[in-house]
Protein backbone atom coordinates (compact mmCIF):
# COMPACT_ATOMS: atom_id res chain seq x y z
CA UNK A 1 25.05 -10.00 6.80
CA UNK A 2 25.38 -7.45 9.22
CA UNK A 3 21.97 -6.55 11.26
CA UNK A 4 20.62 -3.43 10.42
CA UNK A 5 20.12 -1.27 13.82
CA UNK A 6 17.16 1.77 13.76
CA UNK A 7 15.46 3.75 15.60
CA UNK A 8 12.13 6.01 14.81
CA UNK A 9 12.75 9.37 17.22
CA UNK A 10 9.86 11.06 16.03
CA UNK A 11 6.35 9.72 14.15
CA UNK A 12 5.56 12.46 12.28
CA UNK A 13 2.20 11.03 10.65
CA UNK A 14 0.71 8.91 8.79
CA UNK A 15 0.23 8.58 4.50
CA UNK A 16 -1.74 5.57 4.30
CA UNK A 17 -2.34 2.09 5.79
CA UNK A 18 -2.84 -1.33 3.25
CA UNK A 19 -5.52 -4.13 3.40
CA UNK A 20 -2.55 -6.10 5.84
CA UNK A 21 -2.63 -3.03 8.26
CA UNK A 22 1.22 -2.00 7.14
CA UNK A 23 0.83 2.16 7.61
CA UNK A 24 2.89 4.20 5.21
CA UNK A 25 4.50 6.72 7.44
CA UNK A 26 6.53 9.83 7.71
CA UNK A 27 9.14 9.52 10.55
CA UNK A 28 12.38 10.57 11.66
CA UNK A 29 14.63 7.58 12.10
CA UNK A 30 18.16 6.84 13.07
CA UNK A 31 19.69 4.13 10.83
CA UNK A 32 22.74 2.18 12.67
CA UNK A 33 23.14 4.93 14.95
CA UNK A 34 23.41 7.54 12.43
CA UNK A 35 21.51 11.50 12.83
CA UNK A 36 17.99 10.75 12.02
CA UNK A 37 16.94 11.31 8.76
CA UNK A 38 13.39 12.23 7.39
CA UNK A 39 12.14 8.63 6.28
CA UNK A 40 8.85 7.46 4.22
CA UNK A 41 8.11 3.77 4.34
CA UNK A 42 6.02 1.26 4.74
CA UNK A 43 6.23 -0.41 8.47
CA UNK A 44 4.42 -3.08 10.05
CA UNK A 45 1.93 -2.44 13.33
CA UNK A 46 4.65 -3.89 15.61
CA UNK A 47 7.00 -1.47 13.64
CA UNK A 48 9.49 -4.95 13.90
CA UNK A 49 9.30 -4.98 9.83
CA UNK A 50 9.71 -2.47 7.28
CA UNK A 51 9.46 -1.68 3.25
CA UNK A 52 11.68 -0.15 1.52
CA UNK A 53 11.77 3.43 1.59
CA UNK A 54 13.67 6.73 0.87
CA UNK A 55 15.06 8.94 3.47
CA UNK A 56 15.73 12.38 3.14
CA UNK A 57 17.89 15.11 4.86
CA UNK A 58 15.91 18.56 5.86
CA UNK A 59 17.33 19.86 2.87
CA UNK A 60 16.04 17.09 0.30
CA UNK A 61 12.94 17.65 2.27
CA UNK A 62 13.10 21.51 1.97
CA UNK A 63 13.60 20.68 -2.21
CA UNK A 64 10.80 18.48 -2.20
CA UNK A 65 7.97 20.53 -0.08
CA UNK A 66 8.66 23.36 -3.23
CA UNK A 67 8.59 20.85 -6.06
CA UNK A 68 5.09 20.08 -4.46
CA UNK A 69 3.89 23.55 -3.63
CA UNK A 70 4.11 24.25 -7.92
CA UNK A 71 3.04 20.79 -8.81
CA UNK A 72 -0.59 20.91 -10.16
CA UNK A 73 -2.23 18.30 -8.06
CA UNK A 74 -6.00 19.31 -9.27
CA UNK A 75 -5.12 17.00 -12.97
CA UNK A 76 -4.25 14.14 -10.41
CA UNK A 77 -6.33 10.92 -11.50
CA UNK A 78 -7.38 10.08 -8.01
CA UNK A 79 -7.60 6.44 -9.01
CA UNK A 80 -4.13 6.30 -10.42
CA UNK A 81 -2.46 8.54 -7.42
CA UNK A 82 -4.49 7.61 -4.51
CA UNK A 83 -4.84 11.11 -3.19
């Protein structure tokens, strides 16, 4: 299997961390030396491991920042969502 090259360019912020210190995080990274994309996933401190994730172009982004703006987040069960 080939190794899988990446690079984070940019940490944007972070979502969340678990109870083994992994931080959900919003980044741009480069994936086998590919543009960066907009990426959410789950990486270890040393940023050596990672979940998987989804990665988005700034268009995908663009669709998904709108879908949220009109989503009613006020009937979120906070225990079911973790907001």
């Amino acid at each position: 299997m080939a190794e899988l090259k990446f690079e984070i360019t940019e940490h944007i912020g972070d979502l969340s961390t678990n109870a083994k210190g992994w931080t959900k995080e919003l980044n741009m990274v480069s994936w086998n030396d590919h543009e960066p994309k907009y990426d959410i996933r789950d990486w270890s401190p040393d940023h050596t491991r990672m979940s998987k994730g989804i990665t988005l172009t700034a268009d995908e982004l663009a669709a998904m920042k709108d879908l949220l703006a009109v989503m009613d987040t006020d009937s979120f069960d906070s225990d079911e969502f973790d907001v």
